[in-house]
PDB file of N, CA and C in Angstrom:
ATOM      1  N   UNK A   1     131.443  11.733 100.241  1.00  0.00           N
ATOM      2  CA  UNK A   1     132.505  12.547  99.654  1.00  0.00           C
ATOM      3  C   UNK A   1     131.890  13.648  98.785  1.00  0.00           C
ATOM      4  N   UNK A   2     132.631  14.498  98.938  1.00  0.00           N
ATOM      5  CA  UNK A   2     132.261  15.877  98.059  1.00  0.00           C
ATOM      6  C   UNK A   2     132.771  16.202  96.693  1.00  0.00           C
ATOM      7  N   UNK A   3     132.392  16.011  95.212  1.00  0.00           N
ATOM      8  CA  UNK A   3     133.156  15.821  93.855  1.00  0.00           C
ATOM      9  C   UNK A   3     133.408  17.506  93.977  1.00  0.00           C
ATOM     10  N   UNK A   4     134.363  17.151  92.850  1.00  0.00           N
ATOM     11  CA  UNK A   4     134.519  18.886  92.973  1.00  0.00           C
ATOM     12  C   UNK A   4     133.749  19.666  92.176  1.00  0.00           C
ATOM     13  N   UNK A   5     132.730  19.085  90.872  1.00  0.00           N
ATOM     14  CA  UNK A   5     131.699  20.192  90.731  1.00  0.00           C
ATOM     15  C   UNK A   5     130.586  20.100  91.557  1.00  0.00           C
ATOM     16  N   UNK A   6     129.937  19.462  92.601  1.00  0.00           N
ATOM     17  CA  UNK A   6     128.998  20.189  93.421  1.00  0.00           C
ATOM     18  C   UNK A   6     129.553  21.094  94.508  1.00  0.00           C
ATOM     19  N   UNK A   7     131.399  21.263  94.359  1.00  0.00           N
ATOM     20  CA  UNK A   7     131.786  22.244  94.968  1.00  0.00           C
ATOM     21  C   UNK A   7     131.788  23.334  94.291  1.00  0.00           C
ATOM     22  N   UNK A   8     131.900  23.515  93.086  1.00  0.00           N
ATOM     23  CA  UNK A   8     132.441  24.651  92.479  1.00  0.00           C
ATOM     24  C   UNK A   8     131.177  25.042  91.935  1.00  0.00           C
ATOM     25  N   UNK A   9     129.674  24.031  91.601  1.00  0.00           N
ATOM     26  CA  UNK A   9     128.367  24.266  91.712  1.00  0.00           C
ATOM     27  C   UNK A   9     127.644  25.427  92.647  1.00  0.00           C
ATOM     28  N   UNK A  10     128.218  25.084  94.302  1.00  0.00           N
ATOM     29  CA  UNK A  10     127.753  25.487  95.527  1.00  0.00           C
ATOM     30  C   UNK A  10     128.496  26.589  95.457  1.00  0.00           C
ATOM     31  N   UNK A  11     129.467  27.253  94.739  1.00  0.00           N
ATOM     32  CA  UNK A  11     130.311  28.178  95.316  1.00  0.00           C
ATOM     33  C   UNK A  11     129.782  29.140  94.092  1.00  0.00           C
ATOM     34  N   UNK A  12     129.495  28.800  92.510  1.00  0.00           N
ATOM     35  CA  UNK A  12     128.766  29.765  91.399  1.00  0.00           C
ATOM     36  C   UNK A  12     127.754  30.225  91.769  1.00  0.00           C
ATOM     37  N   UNK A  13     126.585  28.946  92.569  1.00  0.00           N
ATOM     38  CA  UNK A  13     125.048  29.545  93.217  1.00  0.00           C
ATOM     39  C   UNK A  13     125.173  30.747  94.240  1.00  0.00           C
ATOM     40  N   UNK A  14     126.675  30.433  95.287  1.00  0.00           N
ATOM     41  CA  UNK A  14     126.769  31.934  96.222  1.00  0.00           C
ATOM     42  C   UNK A  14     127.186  32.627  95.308  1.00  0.00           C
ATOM     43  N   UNK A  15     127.641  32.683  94.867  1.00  0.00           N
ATOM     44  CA  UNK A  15     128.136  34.210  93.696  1.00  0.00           C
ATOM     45  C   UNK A  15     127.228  34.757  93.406  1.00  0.00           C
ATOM     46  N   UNK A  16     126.312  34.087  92.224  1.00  0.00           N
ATOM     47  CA  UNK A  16     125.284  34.500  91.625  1.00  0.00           C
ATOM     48  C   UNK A  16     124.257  35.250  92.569  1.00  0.00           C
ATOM     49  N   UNK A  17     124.378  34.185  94.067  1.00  0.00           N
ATOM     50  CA  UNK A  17     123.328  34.592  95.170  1.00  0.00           C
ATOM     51  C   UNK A  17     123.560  36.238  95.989  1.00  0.00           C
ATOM     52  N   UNK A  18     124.960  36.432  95.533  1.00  0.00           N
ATOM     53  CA  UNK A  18     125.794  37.590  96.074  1.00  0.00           C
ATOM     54  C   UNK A  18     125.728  38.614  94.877  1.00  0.00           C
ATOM     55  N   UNK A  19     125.704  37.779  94.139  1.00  0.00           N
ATOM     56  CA  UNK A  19     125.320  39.331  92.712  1.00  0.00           C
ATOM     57  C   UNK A  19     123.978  39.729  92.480  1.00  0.00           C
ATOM     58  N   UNK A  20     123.238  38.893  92.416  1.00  0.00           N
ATOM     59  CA  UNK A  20     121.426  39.317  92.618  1.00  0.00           C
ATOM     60  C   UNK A  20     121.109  40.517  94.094  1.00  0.00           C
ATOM     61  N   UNK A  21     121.797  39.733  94.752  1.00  0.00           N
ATOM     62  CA  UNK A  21     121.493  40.635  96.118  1.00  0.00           C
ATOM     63  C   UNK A  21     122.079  42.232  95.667  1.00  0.00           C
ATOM     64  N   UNK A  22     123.670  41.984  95.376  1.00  0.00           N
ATOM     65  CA  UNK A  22     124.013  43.386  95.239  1.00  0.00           C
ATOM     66  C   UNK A  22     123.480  44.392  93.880  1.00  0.00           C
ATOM     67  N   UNK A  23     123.199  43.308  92.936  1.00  0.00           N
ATOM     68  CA  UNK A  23     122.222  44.042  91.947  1.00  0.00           C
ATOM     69  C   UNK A  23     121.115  44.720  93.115  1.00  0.00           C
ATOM     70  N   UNK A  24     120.298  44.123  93.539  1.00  0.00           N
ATOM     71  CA  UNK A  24     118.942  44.817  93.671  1.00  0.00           C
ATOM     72  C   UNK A  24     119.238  45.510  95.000  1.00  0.00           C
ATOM     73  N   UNK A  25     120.518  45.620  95.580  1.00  0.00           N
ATOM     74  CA  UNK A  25     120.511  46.818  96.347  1.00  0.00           C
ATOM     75  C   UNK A  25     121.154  47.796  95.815  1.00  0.00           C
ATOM     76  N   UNK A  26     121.701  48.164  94.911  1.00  0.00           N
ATOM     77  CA  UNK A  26     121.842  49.038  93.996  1.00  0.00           C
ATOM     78  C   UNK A  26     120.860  49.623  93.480  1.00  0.00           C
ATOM     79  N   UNK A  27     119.956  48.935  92.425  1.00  0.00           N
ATOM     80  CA  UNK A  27     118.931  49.115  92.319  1.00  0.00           C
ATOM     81  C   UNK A  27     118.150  50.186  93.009  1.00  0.00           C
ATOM     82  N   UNK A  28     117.854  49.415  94.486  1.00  0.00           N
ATOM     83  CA  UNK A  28     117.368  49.894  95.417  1.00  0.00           C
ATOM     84  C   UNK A  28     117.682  50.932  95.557  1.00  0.00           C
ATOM     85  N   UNK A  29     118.983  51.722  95.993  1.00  0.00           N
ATOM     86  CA  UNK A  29     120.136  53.016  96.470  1.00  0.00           C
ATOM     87  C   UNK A  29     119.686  54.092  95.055  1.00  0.00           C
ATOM     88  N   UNK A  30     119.521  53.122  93.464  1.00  0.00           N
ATOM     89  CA  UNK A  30     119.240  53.844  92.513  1.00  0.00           C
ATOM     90  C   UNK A  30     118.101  54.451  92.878  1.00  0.00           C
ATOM     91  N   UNK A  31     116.961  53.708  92.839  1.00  0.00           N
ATOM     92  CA  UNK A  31     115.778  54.405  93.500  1.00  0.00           C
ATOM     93  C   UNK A  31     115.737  55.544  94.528  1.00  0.00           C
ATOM     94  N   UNK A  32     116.151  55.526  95.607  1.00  0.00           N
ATOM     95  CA  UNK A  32     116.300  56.325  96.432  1.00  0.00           C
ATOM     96  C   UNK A  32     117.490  57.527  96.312  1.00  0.00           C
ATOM     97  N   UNK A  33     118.046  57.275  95.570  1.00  0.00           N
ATOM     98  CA  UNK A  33     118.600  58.327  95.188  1.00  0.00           C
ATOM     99  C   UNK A  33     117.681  59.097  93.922  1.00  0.00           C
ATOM    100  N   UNK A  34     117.169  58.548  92.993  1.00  0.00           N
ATOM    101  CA  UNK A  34     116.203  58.765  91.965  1.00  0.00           C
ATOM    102  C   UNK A  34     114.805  60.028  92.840  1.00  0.00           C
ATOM    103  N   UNK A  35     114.660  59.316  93.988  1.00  0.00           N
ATOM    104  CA  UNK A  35     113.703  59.958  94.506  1.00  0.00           C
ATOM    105  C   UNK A  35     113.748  61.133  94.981  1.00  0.00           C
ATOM    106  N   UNK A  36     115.070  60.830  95.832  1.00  0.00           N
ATOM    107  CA  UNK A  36     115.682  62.366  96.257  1.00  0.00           C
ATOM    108  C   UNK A  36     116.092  63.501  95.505  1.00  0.00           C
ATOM    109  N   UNK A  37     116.382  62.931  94.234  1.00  0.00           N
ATOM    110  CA  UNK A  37     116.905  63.797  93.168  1.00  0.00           C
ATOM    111  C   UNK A  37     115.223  64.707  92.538  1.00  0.00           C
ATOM    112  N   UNK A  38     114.356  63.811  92.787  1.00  0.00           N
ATOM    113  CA  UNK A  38     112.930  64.436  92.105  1.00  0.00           C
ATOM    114  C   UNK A  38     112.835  65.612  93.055  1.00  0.00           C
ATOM    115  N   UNK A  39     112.506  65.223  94.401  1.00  0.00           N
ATOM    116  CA  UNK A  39     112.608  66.029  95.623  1.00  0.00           C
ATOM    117  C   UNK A  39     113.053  66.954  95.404  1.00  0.00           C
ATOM    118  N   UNK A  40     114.391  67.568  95.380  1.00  0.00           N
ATOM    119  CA  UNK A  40     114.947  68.858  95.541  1.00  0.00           C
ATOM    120  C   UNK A  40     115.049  69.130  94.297  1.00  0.00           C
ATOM    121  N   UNK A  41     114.872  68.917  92.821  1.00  0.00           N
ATOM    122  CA  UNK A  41     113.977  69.570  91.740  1.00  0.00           C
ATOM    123  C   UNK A  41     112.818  69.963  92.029  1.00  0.00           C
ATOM    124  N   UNK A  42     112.181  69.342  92.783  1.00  0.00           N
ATOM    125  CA  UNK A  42     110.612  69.924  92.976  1.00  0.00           C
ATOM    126  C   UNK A  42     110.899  71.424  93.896  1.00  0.00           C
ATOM    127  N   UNK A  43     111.612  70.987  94.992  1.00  0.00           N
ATOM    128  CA  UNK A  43     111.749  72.081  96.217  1.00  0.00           C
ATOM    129  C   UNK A  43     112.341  73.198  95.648  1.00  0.00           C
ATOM    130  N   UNK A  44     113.470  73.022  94.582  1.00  0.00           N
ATOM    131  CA  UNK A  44     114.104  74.335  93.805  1.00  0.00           C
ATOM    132  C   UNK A  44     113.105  74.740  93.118  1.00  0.00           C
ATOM    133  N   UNK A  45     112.101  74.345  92.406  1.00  0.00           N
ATOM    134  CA  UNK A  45     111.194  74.911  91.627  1.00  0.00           C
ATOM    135  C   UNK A  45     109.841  75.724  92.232  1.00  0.00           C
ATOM    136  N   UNK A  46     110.151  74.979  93.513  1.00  0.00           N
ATOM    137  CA  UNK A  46     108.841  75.977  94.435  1.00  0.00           C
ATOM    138  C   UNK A  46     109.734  76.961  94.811  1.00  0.00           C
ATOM    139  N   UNK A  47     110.975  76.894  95.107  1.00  0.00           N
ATOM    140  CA  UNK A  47     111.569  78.684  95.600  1.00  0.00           C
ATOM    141  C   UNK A  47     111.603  79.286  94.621  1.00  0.00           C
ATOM    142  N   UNK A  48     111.891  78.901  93.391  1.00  0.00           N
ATOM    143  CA  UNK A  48     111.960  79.914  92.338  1.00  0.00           C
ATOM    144  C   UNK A  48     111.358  80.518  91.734  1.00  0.00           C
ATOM    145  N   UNK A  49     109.616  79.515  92.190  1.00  0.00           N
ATOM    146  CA  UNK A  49     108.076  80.228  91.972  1.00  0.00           C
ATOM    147  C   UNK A  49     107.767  81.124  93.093  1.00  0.00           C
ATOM    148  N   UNK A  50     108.629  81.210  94.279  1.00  0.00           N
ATOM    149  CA  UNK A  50     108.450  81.998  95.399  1.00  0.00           C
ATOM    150  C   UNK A  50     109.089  83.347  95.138  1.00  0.00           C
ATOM    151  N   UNK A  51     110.455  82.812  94.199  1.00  0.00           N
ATOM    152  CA  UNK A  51     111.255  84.013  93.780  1.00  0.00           C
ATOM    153  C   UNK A  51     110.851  85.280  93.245  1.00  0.00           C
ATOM    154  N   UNK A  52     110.137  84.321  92.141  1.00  0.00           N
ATOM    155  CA  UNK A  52     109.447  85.260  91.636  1.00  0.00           C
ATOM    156  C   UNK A  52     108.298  86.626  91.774  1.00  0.00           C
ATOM    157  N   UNK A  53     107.557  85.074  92.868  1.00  0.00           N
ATOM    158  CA  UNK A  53     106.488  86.337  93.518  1.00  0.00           C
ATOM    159  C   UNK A  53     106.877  86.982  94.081  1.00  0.00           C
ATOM    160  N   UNK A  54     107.980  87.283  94.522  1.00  0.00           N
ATOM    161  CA  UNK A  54     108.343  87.976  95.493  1.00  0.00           C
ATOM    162  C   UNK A  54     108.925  89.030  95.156  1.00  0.00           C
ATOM    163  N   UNK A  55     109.470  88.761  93.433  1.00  0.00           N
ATOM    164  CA  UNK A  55     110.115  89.718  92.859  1.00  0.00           C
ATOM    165  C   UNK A  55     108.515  90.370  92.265  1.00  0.00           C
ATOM    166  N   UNK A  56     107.592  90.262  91.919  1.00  0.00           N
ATOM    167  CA  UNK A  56     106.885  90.846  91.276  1.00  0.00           C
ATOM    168  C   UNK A  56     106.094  91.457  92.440  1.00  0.00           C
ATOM    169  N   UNK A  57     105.847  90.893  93.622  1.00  0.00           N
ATOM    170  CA  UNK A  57     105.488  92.202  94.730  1.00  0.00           C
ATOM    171  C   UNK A  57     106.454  93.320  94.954  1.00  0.00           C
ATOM    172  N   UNK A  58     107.707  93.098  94.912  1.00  0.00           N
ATOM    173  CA  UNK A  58     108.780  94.025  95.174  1.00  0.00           C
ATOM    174  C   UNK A  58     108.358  95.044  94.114  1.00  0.00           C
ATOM    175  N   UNK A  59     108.254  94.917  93.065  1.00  0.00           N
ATOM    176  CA  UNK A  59     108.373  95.530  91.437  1.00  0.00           C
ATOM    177  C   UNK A  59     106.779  96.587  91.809  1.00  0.00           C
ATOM    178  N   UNK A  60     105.433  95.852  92.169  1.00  0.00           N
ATOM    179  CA  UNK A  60     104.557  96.722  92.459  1.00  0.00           C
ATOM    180  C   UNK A  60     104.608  97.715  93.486  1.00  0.00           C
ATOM    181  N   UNK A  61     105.509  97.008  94.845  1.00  0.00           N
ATOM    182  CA  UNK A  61     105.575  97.926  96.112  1.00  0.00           C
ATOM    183  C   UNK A  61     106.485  99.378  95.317  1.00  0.00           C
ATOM    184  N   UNK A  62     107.727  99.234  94.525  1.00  0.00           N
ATOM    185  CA  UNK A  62     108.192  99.923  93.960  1.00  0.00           C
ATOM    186  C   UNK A  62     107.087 101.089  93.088  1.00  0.00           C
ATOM    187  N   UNK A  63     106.394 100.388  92.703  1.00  0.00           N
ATOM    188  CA  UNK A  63     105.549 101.472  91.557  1.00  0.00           C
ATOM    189  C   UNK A  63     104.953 102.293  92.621  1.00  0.00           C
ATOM    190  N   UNK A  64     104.130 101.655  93.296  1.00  0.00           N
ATOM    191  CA  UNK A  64     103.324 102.204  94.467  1.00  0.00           C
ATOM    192  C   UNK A  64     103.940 103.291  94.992  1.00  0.00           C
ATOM    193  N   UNK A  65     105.098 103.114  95.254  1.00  0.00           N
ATOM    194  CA  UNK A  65     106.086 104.337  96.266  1.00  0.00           C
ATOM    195  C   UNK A  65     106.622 105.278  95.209  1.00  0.00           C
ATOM    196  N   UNK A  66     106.903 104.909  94.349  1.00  0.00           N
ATOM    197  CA  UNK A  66     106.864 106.022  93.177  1.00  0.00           C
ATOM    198  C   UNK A  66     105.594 106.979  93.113  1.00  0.00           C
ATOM    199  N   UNK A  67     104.513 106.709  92.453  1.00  0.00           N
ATOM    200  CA  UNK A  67     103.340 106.696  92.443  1.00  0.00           C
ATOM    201  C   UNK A  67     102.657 107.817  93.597  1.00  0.00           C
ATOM    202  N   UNK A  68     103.373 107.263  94.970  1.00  0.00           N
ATOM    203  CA  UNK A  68     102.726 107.936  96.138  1.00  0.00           C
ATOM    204  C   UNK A  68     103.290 109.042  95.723  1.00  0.00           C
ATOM    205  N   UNK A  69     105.037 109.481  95.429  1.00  0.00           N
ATOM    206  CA  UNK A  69     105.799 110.478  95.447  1.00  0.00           C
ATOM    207  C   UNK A  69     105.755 111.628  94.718  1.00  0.00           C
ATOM    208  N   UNK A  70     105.232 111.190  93.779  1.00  0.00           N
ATOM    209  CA  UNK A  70     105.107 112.015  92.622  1.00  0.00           C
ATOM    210  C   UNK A  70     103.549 112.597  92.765  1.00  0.00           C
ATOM    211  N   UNK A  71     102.535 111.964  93.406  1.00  0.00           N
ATOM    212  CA  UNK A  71     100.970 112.742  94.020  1.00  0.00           C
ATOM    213  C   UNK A  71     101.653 113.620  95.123  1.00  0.00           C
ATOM    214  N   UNK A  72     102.562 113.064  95.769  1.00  0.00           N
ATOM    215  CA  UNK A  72     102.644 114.238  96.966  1.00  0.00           C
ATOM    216  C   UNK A  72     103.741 115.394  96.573  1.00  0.00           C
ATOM    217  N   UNK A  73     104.444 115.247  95.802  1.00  0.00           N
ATOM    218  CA  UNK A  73     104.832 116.269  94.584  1.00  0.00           C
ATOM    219  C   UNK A  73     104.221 117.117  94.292  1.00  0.00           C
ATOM    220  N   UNK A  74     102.632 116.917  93.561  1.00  0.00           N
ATOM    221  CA  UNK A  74     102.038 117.443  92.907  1.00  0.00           C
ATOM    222  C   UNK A  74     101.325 118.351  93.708  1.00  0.00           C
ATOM    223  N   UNK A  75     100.595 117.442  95.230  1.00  0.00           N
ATOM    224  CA  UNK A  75      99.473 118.212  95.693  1.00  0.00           C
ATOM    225  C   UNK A  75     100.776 119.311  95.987  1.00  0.00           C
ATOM    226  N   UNK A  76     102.138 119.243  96.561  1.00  0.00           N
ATOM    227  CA  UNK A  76     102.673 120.526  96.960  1.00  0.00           C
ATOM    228  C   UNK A  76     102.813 121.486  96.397  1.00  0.00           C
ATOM    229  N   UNK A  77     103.623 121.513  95.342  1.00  0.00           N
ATOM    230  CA  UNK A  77     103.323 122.210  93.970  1.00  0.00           C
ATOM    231  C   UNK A  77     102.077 123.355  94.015  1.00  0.00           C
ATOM    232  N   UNK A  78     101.257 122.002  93.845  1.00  0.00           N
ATOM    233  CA  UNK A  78      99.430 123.239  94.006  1.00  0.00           C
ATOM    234  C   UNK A  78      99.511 123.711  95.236  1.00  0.00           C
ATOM    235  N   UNK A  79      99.941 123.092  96.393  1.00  0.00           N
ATOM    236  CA  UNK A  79      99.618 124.091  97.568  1.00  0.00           C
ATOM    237  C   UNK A  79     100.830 125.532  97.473  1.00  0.00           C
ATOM    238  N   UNK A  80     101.667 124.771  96.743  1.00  0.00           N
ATOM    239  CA  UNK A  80     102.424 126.146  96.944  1.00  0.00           C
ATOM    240  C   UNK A  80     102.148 127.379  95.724  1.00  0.00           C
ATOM    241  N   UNK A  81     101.558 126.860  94.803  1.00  0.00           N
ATOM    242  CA  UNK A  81     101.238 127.847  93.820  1.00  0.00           C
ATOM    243  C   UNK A  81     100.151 129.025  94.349  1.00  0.00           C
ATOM    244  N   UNK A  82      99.238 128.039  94.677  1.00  0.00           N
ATOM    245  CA  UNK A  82      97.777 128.372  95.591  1.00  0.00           C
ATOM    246  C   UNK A  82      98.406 129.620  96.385  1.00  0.00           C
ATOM    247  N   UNK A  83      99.958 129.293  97.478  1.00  0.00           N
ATOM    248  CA  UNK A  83      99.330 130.282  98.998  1.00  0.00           C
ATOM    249  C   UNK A  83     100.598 130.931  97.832  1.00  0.00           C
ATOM    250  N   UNK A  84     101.595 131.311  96.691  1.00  0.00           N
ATOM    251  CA  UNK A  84     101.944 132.299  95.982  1.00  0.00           C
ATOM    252  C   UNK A  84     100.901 133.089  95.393  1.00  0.00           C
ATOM    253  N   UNK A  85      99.472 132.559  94.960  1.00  0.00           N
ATOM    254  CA  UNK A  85      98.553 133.398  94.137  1.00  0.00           C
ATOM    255  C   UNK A  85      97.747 133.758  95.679  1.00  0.00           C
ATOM    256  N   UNK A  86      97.833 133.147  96.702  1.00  0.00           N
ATOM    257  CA  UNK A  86      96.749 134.462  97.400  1.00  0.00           C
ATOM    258  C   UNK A  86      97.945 135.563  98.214  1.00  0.00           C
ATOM    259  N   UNK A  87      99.264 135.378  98.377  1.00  0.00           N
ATOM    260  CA  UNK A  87      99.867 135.982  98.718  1.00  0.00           C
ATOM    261  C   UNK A  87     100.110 136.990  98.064  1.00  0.00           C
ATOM    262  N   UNK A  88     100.649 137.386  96.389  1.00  0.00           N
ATOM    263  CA  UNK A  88     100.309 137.798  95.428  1.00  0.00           C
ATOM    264  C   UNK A  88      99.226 138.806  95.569  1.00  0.00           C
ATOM    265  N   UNK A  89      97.902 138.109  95.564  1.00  0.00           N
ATOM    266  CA  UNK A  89      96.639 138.675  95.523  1.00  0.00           C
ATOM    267  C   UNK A  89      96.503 139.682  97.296  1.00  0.00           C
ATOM    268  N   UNK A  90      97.112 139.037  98.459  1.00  0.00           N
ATOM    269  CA  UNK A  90      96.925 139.903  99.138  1.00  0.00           C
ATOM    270  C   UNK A  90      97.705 141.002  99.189  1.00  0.00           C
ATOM    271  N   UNK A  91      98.994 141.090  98.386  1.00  0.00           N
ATOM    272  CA  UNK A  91      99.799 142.156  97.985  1.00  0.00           C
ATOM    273  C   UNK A  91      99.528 143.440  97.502  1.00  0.00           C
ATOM    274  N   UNK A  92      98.214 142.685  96.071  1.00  0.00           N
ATOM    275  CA  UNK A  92      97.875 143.274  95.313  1.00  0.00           C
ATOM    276  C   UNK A  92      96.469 144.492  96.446  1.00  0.00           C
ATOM    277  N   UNK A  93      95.938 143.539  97.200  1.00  0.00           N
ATOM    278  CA  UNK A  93      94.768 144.017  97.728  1.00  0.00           C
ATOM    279  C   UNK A  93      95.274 145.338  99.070  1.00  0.00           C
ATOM    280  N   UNK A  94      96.334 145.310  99.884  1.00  0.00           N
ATOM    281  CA  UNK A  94      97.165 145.500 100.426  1.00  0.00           C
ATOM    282  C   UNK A  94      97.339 146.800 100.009  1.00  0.00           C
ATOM    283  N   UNK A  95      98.449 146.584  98.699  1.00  0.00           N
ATOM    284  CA  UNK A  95      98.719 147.761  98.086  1.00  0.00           C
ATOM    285  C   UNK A  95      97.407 149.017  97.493  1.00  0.00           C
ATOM    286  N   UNK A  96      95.986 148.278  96.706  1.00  0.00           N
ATOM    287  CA  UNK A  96      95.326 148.659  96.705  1.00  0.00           C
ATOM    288  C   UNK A  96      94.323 149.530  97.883  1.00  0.00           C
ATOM    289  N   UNK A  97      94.370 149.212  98.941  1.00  0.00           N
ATOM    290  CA  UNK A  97      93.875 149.364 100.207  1.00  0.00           C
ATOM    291  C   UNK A  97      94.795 150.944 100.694  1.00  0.00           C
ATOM    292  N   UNK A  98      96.109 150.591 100.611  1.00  0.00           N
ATOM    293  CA  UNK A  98      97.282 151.708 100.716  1.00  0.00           C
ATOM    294  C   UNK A  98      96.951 153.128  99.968  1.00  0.00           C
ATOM    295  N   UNK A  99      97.049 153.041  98.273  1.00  0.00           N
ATOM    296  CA  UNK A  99      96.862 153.821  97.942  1.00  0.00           C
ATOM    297  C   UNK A  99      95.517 154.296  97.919  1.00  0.00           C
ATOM    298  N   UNK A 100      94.301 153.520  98.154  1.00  0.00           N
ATOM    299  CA  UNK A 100      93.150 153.968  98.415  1.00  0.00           C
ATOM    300  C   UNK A 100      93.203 155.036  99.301  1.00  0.00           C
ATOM    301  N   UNK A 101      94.074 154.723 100.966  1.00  0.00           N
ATOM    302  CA  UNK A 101      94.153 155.408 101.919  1.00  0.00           C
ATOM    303  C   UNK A 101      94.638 156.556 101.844  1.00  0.00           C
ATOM    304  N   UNK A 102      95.869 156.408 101.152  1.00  0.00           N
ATOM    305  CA  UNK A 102      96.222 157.509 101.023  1.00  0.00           C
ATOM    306  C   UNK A 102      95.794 158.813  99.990  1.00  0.00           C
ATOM    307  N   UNK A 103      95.011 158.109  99.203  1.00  0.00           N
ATOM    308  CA  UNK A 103      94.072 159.094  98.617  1.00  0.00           C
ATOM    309  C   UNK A 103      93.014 160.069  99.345  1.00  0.00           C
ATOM    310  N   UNK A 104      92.595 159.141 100.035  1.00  0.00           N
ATOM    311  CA  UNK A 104      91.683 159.896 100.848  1.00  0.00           C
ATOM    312  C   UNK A 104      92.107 160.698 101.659  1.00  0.00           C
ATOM    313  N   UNK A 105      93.145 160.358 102.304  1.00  0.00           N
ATOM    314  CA  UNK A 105      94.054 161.398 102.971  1.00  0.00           C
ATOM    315  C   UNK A 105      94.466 162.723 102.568  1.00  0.00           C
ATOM    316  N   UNK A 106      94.773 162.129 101.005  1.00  0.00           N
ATOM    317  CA  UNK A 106      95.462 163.761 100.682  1.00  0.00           C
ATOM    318  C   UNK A 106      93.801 164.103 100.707  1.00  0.00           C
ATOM    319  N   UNK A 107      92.753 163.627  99.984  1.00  0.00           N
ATOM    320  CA  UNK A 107      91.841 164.782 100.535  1.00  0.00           C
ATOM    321  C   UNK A 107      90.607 164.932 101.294  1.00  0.00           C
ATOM    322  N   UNK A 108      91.490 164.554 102.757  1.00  0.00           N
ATOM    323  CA  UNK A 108      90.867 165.280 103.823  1.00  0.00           C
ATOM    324  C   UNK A 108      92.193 166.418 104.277  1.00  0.00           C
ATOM    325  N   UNK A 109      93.649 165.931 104.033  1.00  0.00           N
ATOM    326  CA  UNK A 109      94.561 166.930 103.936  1.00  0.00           C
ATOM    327  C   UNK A 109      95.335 167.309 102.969  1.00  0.00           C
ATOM    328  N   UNK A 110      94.884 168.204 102.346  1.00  0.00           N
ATOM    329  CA  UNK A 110      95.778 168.776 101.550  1.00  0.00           C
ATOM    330  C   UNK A 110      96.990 169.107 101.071  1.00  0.00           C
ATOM    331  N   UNK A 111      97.784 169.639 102.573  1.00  0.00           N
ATOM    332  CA  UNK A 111      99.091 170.160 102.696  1.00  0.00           C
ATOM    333  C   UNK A 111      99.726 169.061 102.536  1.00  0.00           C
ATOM    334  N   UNK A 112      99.131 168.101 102.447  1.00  0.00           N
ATOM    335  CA  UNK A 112     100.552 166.751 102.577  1.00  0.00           C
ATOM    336  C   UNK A 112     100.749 166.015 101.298  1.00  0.00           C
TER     337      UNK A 112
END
């Protein structure tokens, strides 16, 4: 015959045997969720170190293209000052050349 506390004995030990278990799979689920949670903190923190570099190449490519714009600015500038002063200067030489000529002209002719 079966008394009724080695029934109600046998039935506290499954409980207990059913709460240990579901403790340590909890536990367990804690862990693995614990882990996963490290994981994609880690993975957000490598894009945002990627972010960055990526923002600070952007920021140099920027200077760079500035940089280029403003040299090719400049050399134009000088090239255009440059072919105004020999244009200028061949004006000057031009005109000089002119009235030279025509000096000589009036005297080889007079009447004119």
């Amino acid at each position: 015959t079966i008394n009724k506390s080695d029934l109600f004995e046998t039935r506290l030990r499954v409980g207990v045997s059913a709460s240990e278990s579901s403790t340590a799979n909890a536990v367990s689920t804690a862990s693995v969720t614990q882990n996963i949670s490290v994981d994609v903190i880690s993975k957000i923190d490598q894009l945002l170190h990627r972010q960055s570099a990526v923002e600070e190449q952007l920021r140099s490519a920027k200077k760079s293209v500035y940089l280029t714009l403003v040299v090719m600015i400049l050399i134009l500038v000088i090239i255009y000052m440059t072919m105004n002063n020999m244009t200028s200067n061949l004006l000057m030489y031009s005109t000089a050349v002119h009235k030279s000529l025509q000096g000589t002209n009036q005297h080889e002719h007079p009447d004119l």
